[in-house]
C-alpha atoms as a PDB file:
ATOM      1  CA  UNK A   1       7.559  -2.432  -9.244  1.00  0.00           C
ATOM      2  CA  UNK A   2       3.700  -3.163  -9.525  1.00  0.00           C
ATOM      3  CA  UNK A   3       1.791  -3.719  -6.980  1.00  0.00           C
ATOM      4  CA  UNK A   4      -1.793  -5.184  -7.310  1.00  0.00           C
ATOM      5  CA  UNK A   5      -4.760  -3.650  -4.364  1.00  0.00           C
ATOM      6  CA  UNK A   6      -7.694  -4.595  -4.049  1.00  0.00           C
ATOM      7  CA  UNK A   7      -9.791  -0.483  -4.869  1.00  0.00           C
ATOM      8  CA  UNK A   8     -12.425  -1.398  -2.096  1.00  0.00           C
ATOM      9  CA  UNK A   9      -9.219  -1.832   0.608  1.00  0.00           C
ATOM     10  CA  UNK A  10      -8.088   1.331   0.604  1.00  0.00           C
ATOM     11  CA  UNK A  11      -8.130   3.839   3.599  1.00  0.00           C
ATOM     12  CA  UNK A  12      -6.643   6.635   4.800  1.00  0.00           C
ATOM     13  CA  UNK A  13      -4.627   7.141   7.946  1.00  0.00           C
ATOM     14  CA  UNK A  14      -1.397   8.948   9.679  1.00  0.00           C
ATOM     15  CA  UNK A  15       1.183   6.891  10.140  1.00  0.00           C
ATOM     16  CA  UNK A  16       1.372   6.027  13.742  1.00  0.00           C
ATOM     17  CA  UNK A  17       5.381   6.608  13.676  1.00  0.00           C
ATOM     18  CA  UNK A  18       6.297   9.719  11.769  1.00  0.00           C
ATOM     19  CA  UNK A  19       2.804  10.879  11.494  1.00  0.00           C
ATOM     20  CA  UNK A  20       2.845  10.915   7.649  1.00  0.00           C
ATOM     21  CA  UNK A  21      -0.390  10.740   5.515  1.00  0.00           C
ATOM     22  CA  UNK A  22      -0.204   7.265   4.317  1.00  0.00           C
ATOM     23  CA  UNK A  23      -3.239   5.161   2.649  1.00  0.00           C
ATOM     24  CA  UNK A  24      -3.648   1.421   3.295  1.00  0.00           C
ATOM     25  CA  UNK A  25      -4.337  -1.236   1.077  1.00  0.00           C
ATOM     26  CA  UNK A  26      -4.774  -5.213   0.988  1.00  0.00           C
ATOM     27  CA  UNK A  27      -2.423  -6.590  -1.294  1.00  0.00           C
ATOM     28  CA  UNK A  28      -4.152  -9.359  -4.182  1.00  0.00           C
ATOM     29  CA  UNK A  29      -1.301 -12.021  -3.273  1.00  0.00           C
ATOM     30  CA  UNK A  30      -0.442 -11.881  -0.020  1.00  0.00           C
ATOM     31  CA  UNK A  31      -4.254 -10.529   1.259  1.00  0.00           C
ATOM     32  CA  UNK A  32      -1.617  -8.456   3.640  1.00  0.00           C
ATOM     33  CA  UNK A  33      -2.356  -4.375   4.473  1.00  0.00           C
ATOM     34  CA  UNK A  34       0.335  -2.392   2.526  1.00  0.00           C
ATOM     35  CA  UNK A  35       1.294   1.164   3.475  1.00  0.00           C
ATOM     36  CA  UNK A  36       1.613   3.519   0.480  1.00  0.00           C
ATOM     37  CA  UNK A  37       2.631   7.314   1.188  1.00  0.00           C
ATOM     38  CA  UNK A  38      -0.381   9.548   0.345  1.00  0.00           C
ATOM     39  CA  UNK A  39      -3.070   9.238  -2.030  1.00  0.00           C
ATOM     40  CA  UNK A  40      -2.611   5.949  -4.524  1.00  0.00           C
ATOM     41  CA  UNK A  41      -2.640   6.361  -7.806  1.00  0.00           C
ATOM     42  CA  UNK A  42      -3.381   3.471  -9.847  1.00  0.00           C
ATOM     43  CA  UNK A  43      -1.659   2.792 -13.573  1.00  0.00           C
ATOM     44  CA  UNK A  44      -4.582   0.222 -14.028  1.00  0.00           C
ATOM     45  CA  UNK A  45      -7.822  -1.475 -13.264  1.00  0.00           C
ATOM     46  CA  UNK A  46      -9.389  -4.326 -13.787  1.00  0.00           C
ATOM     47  CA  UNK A  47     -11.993  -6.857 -12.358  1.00  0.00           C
ATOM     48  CA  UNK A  48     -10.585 -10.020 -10.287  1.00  0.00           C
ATOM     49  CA  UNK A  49     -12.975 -12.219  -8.732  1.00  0.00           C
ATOM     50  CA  UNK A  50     -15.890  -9.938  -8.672  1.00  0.00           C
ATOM     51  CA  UNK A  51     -13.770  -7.312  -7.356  1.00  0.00           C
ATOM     52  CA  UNK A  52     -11.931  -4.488  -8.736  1.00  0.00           C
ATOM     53  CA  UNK A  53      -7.987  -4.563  -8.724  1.00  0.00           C
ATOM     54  CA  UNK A  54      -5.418  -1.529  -8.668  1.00  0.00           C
ATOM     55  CA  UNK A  55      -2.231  -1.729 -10.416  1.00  0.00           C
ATOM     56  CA  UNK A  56      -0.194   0.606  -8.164  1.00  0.00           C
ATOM     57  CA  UNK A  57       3.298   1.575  -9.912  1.00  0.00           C
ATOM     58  CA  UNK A  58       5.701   1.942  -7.003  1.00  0.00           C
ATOM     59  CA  UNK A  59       7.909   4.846  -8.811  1.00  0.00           C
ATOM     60  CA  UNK A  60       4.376   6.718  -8.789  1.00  0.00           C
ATOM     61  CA  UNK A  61       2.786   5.957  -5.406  1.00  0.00           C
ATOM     62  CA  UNK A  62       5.840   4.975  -2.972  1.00  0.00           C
ATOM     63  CA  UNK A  63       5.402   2.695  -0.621  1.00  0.00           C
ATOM     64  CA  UNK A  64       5.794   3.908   2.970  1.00  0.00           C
ATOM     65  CA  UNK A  65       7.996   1.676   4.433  1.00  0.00           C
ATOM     66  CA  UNK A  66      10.391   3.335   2.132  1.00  0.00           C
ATOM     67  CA  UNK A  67      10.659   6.350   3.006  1.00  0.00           C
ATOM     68  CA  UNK A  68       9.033   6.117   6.525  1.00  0.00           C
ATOM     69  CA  UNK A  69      12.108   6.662   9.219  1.00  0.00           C
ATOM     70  CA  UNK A  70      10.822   4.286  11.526  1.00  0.00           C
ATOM     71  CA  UNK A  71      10.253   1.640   9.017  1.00  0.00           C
ATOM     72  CA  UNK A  72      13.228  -0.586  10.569  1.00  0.00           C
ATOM     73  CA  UNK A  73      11.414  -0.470  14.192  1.00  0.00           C
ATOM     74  CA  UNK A  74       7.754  -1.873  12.267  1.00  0.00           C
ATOM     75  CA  UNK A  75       9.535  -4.787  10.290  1.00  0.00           C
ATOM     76  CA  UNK A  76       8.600  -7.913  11.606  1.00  0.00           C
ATOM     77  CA  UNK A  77      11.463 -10.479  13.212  1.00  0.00           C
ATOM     78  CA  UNK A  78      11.939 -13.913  11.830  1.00  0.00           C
ATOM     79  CA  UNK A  79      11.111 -13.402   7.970  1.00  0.00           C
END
């Protein structure tokens, strides 16, 4: 799956569950934070708006709430 991030979103963090090194970044779509596990490495760039856009492959750069163990404890009720 791709995954488009805005490159000026991006920071780096522990996650506060397992303590992994995760990096954040704010989705294009949804304008949401996204966890990914590590450092992202984007496929892709491009300019959107003024503002440059990642193309994050998912197979590359996992997202965290995949492999995170606590993932099931951070997912949000009702969606």
């Amino acid at each position: 799956m791709i995954l488009h991030i805005y490159a000026d979103s991006k920071r780096r963090t522990r996650c506060r569950s397992c303590g992994a090194d995760i990096t954040f970044a704010r989705l294009t779509g949804s304008g949401k934070l996204h966890p990914f596990n590590g450092q992202i490495v984007a496929t892709l760039t491009e300019v959107l708006n003024g503002r440059l856009v990642e193309h994050v492959n998912t197979d590359i750069t996992s997202s965290h709430f995949a492999t995170c163990p606590d993932a099931k404890d951070w997912k949000r009720h009702g969606q």
